[in-house]
N, C-alpha and C. Protein backbone atom coordinates (compact mmCIF):
# COMPACT_ATOMS: atom_id res chain seq x y z
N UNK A 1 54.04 -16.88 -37.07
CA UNK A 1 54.39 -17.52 -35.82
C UNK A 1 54.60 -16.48 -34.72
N UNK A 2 55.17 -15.45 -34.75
CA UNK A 2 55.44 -14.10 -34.11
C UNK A 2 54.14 -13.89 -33.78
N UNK A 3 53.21 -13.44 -34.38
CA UNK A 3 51.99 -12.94 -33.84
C UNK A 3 51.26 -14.18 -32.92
N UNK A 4 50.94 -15.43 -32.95
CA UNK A 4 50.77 -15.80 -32.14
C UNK A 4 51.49 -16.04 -30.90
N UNK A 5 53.01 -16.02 -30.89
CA UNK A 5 53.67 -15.90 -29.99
C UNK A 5 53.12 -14.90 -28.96
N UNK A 6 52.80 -13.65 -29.52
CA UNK A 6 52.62 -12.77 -28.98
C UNK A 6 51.58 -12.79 -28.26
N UNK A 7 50.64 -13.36 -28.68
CA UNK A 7 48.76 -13.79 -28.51
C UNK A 7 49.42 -14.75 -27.14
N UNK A 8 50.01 -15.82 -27.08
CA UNK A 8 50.21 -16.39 -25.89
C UNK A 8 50.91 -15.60 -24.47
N UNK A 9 51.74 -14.95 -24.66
CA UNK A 9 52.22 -14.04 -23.98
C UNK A 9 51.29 -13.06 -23.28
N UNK A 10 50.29 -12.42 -23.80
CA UNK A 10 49.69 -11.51 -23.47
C UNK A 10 48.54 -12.33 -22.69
N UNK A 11 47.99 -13.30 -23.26
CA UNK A 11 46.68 -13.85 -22.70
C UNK A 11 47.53 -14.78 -21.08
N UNK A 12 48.27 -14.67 -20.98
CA UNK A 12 49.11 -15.59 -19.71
C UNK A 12 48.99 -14.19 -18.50
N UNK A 13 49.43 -13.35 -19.08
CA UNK A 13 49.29 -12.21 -17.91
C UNK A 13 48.26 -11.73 -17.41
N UNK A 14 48.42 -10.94 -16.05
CA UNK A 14 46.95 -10.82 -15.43
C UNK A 14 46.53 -9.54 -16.24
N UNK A 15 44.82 -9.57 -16.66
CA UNK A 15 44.75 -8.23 -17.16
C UNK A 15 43.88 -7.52 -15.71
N UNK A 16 44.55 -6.40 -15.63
CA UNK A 16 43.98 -5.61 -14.66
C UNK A 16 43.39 -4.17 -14.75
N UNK A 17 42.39 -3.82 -14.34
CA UNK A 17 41.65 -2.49 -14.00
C UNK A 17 42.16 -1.73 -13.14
N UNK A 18 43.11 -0.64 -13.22
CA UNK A 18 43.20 0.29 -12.22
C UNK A 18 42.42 1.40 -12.19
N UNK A 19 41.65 1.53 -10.66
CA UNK A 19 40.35 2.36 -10.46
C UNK A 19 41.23 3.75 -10.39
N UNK A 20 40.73 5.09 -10.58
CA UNK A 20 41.32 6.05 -10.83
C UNK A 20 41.88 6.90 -9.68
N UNK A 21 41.48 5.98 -8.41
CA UNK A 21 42.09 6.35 -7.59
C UNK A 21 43.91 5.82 -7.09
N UNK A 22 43.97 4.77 -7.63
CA UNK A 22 44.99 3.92 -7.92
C UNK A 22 45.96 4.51 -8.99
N UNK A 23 45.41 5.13 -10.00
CA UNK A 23 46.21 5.64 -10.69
C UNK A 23 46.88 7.31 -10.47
N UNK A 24 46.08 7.83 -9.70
CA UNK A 24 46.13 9.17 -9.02
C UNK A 24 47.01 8.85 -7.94
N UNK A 25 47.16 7.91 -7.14
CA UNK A 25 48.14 7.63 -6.09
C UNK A 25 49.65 7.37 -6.97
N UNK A 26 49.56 6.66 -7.78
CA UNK A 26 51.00 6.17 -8.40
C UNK A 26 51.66 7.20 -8.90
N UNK A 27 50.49 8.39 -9.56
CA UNK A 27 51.20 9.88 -10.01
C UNK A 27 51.97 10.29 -8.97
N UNK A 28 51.24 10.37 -7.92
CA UNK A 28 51.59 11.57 -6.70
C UNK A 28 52.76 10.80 -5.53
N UNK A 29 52.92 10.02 -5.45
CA UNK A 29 53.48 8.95 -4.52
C UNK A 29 54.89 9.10 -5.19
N UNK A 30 56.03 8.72 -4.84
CA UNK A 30 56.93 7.88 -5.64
C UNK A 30 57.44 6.79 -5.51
N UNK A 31 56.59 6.59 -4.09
CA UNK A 31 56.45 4.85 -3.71
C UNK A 31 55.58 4.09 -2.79
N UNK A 32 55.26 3.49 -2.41
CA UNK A 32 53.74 2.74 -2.43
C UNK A 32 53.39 1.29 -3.03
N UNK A 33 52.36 0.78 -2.47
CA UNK A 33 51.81 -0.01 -3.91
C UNK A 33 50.98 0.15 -4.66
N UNK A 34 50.39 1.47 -5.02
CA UNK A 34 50.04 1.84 -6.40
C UNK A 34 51.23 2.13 -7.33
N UNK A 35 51.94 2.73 -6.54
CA UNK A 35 53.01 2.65 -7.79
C UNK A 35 53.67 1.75 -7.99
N UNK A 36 54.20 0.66 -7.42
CA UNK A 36 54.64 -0.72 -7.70
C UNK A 36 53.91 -1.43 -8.85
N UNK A 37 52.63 -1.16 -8.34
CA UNK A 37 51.78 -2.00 -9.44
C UNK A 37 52.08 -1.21 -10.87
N UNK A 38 51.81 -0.08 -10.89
CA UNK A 38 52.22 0.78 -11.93
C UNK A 38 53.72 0.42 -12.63
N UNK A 39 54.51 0.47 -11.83
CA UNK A 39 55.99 0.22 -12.38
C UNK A 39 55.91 -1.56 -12.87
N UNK A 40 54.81 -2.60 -12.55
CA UNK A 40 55.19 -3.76 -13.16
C UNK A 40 54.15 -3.35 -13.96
N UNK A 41 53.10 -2.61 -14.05
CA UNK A 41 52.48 -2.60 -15.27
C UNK A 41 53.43 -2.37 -16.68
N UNK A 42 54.41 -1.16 -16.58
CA UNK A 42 55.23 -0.41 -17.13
C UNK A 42 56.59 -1.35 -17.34
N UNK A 43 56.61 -2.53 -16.42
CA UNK A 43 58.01 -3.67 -16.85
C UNK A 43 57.02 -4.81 -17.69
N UNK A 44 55.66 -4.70 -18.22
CA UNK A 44 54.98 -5.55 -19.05
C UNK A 44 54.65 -7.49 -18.37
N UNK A 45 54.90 -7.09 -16.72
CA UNK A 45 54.62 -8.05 -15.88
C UNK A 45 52.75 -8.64 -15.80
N UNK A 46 52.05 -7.19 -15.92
CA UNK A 46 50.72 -7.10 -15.74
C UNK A 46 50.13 -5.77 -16.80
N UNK A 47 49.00 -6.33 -17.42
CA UNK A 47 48.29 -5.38 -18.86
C UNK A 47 46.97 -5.42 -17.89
N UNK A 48 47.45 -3.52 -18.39
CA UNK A 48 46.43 -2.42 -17.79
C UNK A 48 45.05 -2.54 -18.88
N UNK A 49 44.01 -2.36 -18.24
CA UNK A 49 43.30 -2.49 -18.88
C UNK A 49 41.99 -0.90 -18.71
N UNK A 50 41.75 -0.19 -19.86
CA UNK A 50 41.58 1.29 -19.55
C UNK A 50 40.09 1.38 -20.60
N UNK A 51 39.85 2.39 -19.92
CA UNK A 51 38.60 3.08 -21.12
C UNK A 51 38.72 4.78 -20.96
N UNK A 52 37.83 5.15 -21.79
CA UNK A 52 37.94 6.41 -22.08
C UNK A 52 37.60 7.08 -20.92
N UNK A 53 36.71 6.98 -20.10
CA UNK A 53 36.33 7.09 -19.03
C UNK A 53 37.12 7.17 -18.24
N UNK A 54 38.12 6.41 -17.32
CA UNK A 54 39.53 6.36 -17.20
C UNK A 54 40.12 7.17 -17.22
N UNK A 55 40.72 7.47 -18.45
CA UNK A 55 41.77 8.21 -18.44
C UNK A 55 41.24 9.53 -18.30
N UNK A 56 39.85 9.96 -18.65
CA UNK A 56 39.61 11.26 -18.29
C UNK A 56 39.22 11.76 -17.15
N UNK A 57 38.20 11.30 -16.35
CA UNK A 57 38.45 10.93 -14.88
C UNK A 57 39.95 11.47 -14.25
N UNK A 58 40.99 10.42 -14.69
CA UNK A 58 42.00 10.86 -13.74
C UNK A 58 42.57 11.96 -14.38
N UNK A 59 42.41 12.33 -15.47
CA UNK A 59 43.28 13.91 -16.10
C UNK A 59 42.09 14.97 -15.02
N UNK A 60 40.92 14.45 -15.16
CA UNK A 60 40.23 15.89 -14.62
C UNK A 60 41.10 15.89 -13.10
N UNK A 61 41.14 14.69 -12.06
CA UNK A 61 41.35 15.08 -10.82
C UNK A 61 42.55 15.62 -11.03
N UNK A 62 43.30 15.40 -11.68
CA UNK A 62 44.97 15.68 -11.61
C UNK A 62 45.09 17.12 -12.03
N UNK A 63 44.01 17.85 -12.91
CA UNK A 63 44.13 18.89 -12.95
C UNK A 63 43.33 19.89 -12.17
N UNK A 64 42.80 19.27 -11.12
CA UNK A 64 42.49 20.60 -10.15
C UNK A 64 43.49 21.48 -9.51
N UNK A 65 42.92 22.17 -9.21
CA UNK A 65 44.04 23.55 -8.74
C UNK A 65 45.07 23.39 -7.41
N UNK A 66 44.29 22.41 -6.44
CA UNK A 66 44.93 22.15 -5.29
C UNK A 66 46.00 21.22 -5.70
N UNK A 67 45.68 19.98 -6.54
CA UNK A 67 46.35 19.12 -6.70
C UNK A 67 47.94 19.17 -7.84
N UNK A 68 47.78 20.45 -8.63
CA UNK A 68 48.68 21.06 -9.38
C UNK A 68 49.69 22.07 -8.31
N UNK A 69 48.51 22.57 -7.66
CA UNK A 69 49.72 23.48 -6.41
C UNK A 69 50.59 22.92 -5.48
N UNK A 70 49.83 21.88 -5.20
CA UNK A 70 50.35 20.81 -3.77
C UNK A 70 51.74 20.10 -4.62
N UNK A 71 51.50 19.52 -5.38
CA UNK A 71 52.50 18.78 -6.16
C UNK A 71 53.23 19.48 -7.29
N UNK A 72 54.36 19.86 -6.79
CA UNK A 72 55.32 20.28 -8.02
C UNK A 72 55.63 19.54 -9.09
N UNK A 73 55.41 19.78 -10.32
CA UNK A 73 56.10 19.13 -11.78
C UNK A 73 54.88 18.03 -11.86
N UNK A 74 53.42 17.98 -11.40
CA UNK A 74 52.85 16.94 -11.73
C UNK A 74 51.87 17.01 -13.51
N UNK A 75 52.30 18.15 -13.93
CA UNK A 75 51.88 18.06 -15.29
C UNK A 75 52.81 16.83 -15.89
N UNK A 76 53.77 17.35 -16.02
CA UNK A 76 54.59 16.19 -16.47
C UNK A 76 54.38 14.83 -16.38
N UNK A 77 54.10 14.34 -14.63
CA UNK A 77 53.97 12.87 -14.61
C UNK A 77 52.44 12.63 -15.33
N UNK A 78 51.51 13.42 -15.50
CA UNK A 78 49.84 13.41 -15.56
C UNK A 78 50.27 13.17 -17.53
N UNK A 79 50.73 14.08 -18.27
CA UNK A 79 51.12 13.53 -19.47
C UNK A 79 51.51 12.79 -19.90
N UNK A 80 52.88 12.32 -18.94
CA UNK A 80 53.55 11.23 -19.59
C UNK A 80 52.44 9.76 -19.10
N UNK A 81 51.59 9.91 -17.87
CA UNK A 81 51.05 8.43 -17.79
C UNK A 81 49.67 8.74 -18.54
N UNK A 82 49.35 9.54 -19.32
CA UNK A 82 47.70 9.73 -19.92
C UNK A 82 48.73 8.93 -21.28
N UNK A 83 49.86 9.44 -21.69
CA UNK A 83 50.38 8.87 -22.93
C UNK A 83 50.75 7.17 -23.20
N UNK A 84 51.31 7.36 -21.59
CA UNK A 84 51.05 5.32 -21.53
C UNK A 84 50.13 5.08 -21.61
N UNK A 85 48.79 5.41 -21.32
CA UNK A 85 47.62 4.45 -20.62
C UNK A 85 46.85 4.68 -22.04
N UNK A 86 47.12 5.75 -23.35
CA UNK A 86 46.64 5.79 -24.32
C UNK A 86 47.23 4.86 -25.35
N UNK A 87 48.73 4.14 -24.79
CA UNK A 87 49.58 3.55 -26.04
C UNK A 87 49.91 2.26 -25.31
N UNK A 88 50.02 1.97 -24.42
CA UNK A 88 50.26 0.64 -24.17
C UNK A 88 49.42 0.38 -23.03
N UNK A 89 48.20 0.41 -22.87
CA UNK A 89 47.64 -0.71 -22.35
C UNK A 89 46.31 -0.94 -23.39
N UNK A 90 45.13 -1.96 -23.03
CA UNK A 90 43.73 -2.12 -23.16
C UNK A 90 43.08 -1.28 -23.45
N UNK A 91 42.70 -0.64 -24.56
CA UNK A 91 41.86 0.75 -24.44
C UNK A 91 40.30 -0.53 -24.92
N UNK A 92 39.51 0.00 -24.09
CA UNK A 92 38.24 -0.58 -24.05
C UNK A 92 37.14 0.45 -24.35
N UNK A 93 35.51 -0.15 -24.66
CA UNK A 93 34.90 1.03 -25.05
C UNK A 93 33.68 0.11 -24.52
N UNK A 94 33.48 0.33 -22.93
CA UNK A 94 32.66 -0.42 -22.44
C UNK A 94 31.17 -0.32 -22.54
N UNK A 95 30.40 -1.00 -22.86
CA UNK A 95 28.81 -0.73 -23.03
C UNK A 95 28.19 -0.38 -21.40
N UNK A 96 27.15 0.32 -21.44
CA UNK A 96 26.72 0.64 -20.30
C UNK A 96 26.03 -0.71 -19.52
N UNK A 97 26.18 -1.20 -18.50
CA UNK A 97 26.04 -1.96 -17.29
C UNK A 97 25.21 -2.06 -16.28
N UNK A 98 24.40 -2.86 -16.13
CA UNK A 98 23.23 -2.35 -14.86
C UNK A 98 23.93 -2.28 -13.94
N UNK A 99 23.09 -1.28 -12.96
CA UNK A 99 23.54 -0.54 -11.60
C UNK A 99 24.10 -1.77 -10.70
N UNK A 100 25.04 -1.82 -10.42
CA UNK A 100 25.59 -2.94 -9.82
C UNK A 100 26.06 -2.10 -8.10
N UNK A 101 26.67 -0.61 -8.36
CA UNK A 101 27.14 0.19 -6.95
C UNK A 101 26.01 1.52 -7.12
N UNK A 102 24.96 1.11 -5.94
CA UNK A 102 23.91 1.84 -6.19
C UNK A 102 24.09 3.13 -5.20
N UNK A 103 25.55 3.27 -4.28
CA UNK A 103 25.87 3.78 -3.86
C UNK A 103 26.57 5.41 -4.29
N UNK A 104 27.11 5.00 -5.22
CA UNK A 104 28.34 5.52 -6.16
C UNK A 104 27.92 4.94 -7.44
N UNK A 105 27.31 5.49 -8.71
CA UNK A 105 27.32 4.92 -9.96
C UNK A 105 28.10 5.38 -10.68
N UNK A 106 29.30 6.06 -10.63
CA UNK A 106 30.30 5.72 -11.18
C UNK A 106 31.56 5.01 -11.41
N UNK A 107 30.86 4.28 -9.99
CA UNK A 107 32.10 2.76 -10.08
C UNK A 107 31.52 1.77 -10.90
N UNK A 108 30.18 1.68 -11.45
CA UNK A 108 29.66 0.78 -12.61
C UNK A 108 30.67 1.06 -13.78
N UNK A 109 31.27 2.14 -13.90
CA UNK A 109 32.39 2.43 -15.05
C UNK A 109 33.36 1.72 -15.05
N UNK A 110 34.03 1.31 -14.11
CA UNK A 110 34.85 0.73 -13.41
C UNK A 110 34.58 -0.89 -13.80
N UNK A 111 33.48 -1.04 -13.54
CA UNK A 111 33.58 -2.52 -13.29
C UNK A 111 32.83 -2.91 -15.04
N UNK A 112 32.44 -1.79 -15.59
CA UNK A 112 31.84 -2.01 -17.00
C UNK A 112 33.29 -2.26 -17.51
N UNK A 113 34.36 -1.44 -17.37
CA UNK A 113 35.66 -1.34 -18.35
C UNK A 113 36.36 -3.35 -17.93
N UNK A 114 36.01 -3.72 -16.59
CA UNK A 114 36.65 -4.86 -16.50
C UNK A 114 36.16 -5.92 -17.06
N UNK A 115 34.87 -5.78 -17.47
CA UNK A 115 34.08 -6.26 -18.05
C UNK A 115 33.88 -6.55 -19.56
N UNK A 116 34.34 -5.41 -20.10
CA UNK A 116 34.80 -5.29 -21.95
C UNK A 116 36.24 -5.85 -21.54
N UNK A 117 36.75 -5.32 -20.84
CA UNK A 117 38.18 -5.96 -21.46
C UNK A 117 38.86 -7.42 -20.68
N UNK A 118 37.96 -8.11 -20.34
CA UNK A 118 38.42 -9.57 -19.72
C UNK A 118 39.17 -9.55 -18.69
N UNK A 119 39.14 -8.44 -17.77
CA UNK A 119 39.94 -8.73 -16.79
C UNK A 119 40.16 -8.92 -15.71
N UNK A 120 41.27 -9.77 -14.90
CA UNK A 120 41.34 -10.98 -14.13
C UNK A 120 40.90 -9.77 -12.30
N UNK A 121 41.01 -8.64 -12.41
CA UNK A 121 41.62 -7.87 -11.36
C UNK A 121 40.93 -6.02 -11.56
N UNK A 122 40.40 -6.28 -11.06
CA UNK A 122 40.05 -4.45 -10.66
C UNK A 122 41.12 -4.11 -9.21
N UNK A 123 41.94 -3.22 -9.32
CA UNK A 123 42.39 -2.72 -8.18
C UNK A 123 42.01 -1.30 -7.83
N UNK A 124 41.78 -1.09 -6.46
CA UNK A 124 40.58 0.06 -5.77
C UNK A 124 41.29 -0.16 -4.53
N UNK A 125 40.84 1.69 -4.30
CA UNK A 125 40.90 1.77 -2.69
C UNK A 125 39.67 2.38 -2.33
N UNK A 126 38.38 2.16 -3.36
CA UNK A 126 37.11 2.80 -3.08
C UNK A 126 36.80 1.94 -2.44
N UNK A 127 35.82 2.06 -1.25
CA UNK A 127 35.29 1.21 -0.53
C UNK A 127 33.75 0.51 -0.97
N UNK A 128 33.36 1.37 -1.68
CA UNK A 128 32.49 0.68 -2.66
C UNK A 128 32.61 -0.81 -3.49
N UNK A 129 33.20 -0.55 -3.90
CA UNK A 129 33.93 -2.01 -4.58
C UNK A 129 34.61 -2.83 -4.08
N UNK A 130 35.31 -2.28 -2.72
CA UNK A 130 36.17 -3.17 -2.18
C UNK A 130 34.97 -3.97 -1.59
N UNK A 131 34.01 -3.52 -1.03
CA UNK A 131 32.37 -4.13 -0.38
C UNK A 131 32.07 -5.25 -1.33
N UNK A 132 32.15 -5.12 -2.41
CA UNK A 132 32.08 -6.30 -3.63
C UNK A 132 32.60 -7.53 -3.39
N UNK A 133 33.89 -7.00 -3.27
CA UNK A 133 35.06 -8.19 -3.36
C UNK A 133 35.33 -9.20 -4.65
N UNK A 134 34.50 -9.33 -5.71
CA UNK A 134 34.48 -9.55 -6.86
C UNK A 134 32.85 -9.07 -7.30
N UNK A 135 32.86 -8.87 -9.03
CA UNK A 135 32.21 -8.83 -10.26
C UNK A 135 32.08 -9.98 -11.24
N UNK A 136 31.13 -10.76 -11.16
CA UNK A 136 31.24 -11.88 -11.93
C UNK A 136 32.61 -12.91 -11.94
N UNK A 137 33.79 -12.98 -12.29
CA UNK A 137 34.55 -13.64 -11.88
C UNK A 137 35.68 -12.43 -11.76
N UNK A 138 35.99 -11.78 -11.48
CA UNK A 138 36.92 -10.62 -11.49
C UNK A 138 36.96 -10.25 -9.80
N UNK A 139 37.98 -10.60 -9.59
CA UNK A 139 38.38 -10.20 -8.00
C UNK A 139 38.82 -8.29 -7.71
N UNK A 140 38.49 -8.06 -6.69
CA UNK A 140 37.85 -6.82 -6.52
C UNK A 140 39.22 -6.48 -5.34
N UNK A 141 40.46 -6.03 -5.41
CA UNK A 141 41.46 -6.13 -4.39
C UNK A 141 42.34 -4.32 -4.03
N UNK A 142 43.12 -4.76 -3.04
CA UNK A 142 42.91 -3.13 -2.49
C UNK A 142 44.82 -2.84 -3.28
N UNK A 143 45.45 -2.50 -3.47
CA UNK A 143 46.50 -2.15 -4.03
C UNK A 143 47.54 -3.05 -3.19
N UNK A 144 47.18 -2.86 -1.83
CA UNK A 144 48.21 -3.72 -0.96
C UNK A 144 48.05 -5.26 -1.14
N UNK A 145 46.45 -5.73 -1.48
CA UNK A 145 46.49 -7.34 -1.47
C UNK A 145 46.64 -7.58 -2.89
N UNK A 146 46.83 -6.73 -3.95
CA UNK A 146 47.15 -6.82 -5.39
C UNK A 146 48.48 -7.03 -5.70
N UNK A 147 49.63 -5.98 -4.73
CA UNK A 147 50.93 -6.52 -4.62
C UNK A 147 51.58 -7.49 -4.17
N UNK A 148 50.53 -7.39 -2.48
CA UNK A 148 51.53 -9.20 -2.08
C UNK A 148 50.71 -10.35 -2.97
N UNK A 149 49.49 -10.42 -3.15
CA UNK A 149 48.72 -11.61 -3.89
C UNK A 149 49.40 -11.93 -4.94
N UNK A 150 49.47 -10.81 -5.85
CA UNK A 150 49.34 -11.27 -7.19
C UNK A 150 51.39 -10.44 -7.83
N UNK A 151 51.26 -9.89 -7.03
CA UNK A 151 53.10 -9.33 -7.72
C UNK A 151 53.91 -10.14 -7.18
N UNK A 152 53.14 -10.63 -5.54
CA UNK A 152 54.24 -11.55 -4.48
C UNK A 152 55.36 -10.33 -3.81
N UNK A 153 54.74 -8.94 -3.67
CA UNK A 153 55.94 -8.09 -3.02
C UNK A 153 55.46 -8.14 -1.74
N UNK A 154 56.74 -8.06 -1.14
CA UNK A 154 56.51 -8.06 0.69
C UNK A 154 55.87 -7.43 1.54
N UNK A 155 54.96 -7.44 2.41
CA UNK A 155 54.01 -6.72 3.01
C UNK A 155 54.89 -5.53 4.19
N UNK A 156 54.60 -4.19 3.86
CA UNK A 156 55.31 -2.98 4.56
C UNK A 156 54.62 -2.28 5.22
């Protein structure tokens, strides 16, 4: 009974894609709405939904040289959220996708991972995708219309 409990719970929440720019803001920020979204990802309000791709992506940007100098102590936050995003959310292993952003083809990664893993929400501040506005049924939203839309936090 527990395990389906659980099965209902999880399938009720929104599953969402955060694009790696979204997740690179929530590191570096300590407030915003990437990190809002992040912190209800992290209160189990909304399930992140990730691929390998993902998480390496944002370890590479986080470890460039400017972005380690500019920001003090960001090893720390870059570990501790590669360790969430490896243990509690969606790890997906998306099949490759026809060219959908012929602009940028590495936002096809992006929208391949929302794609394996059923989910309701890609959030982006690439303008590539935001040009989309949805992927098959998956709404395509900018961090700010992801918080007031879908968290209901107040517009700042």
């Amino acid at each position: 009974m527990r395990f389906w409990r659980f099965v209902s719970i999880v399938l009720r929440k929104p599953h969402v894609v955060l694009d790696t720019n979204v997740l690179i803001s929530a590191s570096i920020a300590e407030q915003g709405y990437s990190t809002a979204i992040l912190r209800a990802a992290r209160q189990r309000r909304i399930l992140l939904v990730v691929s390998p791709y993902i998480i390496q992506e944002y370890a590479a940007v986080m470890h460039r040289p400017h972005i380690i100098r500019k920001y003090q102590g960001i090893e720390g936050r870059l570990e501790a959220l590669t360790r969430y995003l490896n243990v509690h959310t969606i790890l997906v292993e998306p099949q490759t996708i026809e060219r959908i952003v012929p602009d940028d083809p590495k936002d096809d990664a992006i929208l391949a991972c929302a794609l394996a893993g059923q989910a309701h929400y890609i959030v982006s501040g690439d303008e590539h995708l935001q040009k989309l506005g949805a992927f098959r049924s998956i709404k395509i939203l900018t961090p700010r219309d992801f918080a007031v839309q879908v968290l209901h936090l107040s517009r700042s």
